[in-house]
N, C-alpha and C. Protein backbone atom coordinates (compact mmCIF):
# COMPACT_ATOMS: atom_id res chain seq x y z
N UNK A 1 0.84 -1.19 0.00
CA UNK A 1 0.00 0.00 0.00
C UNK A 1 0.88 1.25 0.00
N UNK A 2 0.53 1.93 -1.11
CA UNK A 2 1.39 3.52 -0.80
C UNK A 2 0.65 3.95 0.38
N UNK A 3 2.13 4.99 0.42
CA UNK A 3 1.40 5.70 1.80
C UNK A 3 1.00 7.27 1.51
N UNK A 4 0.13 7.99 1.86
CA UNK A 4 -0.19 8.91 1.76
C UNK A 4 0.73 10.43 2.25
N UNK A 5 0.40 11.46 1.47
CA UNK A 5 1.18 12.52 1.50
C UNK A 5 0.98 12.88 2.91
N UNK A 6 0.37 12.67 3.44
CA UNK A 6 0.51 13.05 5.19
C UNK A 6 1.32 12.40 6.01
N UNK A 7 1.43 11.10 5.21
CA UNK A 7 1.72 9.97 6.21
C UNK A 7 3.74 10.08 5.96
N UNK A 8 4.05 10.69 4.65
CA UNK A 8 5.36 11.19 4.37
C UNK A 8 5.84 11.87 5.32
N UNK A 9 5.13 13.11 5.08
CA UNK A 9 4.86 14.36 5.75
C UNK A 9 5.51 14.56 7.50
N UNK A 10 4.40 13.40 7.98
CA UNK A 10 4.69 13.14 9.51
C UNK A 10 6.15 12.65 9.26
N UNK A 11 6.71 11.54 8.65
CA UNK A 11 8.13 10.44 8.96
C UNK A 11 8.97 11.69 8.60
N UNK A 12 8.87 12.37 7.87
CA UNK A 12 9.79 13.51 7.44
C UNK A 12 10.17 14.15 9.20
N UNK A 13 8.75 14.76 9.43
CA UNK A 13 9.18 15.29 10.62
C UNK A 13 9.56 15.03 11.82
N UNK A 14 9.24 14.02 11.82
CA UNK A 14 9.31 12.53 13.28
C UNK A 14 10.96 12.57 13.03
N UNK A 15 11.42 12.32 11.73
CA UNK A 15 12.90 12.23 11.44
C UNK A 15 13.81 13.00 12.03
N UNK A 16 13.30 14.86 11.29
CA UNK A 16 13.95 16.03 11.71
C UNK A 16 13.90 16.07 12.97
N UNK A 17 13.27 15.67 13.60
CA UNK A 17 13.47 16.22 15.35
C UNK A 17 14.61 16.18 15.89
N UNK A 18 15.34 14.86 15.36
CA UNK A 18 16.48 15.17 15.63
C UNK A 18 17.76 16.08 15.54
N UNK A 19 17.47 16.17 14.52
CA UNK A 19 18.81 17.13 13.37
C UNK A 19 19.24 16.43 12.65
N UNK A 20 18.94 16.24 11.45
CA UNK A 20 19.49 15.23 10.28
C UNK A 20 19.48 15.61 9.05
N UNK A 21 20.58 14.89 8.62
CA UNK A 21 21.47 15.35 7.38
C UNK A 21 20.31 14.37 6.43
N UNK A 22 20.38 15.34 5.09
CA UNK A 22 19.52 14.66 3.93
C UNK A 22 19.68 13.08 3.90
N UNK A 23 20.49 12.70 3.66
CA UNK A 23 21.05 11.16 3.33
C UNK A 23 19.89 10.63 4.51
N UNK A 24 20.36 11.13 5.80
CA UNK A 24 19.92 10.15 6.70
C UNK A 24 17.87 10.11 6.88
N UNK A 25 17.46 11.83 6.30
CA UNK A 25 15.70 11.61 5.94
C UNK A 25 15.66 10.73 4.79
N UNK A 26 16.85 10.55 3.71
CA UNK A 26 16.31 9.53 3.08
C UNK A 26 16.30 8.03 3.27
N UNK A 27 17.02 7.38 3.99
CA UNK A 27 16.90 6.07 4.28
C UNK A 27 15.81 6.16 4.82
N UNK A 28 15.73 6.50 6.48
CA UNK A 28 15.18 7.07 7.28
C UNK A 28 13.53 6.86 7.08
N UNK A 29 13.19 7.54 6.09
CA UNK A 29 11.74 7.59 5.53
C UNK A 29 11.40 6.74 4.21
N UNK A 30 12.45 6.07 3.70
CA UNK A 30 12.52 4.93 2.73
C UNK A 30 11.82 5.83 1.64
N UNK A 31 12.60 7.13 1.58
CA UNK A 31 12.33 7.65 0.01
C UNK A 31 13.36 7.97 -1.01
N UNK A 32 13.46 8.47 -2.19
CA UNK A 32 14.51 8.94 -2.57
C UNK A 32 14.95 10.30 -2.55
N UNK A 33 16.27 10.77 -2.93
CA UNK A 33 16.49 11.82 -2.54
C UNK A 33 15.74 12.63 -3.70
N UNK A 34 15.21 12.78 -4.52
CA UNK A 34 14.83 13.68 -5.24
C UNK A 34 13.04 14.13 -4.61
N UNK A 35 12.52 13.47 -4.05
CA UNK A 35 10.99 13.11 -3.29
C UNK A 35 11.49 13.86 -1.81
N UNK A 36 12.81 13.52 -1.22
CA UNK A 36 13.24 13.83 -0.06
C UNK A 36 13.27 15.32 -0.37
N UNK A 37 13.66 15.89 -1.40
CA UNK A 37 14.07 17.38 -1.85
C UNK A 37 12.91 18.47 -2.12
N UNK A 38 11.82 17.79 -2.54
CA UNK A 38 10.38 18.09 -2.61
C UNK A 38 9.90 18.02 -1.18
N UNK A 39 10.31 17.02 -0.52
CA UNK A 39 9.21 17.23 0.38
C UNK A 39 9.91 18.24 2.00
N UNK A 40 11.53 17.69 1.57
CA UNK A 40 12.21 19.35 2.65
C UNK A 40 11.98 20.63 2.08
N UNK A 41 12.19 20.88 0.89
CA UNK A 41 11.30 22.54 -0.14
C UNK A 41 10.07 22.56 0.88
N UNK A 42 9.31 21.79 0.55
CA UNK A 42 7.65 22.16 0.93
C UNK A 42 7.66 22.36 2.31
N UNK A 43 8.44 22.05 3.38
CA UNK A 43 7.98 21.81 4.68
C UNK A 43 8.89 22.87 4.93
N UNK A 44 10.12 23.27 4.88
CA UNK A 44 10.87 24.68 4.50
C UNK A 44 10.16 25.92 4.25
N UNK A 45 9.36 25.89 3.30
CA UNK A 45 8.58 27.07 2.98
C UNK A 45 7.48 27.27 4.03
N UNK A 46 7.16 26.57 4.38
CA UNK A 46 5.71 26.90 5.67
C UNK A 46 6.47 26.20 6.56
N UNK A 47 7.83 26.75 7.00
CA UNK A 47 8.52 27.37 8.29
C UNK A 47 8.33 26.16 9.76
N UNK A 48 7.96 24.74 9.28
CA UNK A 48 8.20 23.37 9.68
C UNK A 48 9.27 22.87 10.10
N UNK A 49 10.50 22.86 9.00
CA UNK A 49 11.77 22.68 9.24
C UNK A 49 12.56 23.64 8.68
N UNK A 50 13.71 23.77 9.40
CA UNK A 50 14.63 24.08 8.96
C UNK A 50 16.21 23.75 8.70
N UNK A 51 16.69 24.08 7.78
CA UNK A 51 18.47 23.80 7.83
C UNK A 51 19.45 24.83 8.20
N UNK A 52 19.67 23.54 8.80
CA UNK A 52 21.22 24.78 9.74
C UNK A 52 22.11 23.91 9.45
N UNK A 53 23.33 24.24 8.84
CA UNK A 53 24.46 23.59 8.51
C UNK A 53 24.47 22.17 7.94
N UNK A 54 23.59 21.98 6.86
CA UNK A 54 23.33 20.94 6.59
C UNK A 54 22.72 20.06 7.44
N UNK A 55 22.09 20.52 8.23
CA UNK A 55 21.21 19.69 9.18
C UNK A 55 19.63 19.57 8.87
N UNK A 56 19.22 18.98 8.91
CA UNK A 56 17.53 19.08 8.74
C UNK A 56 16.71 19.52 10.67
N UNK A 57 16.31 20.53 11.12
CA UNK A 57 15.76 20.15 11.85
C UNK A 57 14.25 20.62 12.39
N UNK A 58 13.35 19.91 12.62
CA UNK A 58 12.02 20.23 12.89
C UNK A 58 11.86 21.44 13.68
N UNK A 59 10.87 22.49 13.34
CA UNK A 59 10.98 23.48 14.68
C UNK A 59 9.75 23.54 15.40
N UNK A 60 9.45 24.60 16.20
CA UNK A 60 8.58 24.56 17.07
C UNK A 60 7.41 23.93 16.37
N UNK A 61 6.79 25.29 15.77
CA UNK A 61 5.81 25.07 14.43
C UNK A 61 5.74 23.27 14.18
N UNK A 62 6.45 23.06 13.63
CA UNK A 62 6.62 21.45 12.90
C UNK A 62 6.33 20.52 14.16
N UNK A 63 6.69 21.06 15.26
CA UNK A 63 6.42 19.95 16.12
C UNK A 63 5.05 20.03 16.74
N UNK A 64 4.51 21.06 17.04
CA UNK A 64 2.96 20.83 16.77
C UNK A 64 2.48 20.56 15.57
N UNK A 65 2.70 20.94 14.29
CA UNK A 65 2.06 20.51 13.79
C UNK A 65 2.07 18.84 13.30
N UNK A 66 3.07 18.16 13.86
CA UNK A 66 3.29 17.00 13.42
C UNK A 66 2.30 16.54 14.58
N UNK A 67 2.46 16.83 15.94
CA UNK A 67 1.27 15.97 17.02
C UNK A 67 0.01 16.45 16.67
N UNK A 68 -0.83 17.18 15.75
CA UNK A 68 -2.23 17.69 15.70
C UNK A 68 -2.21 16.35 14.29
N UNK A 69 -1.19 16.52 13.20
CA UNK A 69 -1.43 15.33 12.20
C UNK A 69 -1.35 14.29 12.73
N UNK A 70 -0.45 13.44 13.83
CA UNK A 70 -0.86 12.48 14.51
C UNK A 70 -2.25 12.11 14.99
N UNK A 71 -2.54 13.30 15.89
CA UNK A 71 -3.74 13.00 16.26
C UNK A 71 -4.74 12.44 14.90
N UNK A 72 -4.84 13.39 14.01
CA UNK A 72 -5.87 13.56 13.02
C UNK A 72 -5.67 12.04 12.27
N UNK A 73 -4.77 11.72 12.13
CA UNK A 73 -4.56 10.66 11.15
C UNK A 73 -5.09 9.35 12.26
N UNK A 74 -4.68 9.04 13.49
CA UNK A 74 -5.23 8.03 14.55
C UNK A 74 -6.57 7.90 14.21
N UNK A 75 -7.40 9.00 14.11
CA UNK A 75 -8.70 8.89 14.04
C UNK A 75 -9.36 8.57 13.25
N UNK A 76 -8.36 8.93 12.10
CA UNK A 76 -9.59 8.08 10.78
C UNK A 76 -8.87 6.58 10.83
């Protein structure tokens, strides 16, 4: 079953919490790096994650919004 653009979305950010380098969101979330590059752009622009020194990392923002998509996604 594919998984849905939310369901990316969340592993992306579940990932960044830590601080992580591209390579490692791509194993990480079992995507490729060109999907990985699209989907750090998109979450970059509405101020989710950010990079600092080649780091990927989730910010405030991203981390609520990743526990409200948790929630939302549990429920259906």
């Amino acid at each position: 079953m594919r998984r849905s653009r939310i369901d990316i979305i969340i592993d992306v950010l579940e990932v960044a919490k830590m601080g992580v380098n591209k390579t490692s969101v791509v194993y990480r979330t079992n995507l490729n790096f060109k999907l990985a590059d699209k989907y750090l752009e998109l979450l970059q622009t509405q101020g989710l994650v950010e990079n600092r020194v080649n780091k990927y990392i989730t910010t405030d923002k991203g981390k609520i919004f990743l526990e409200k998509a948790k929630e939302i996604t549990q429920q259906l």
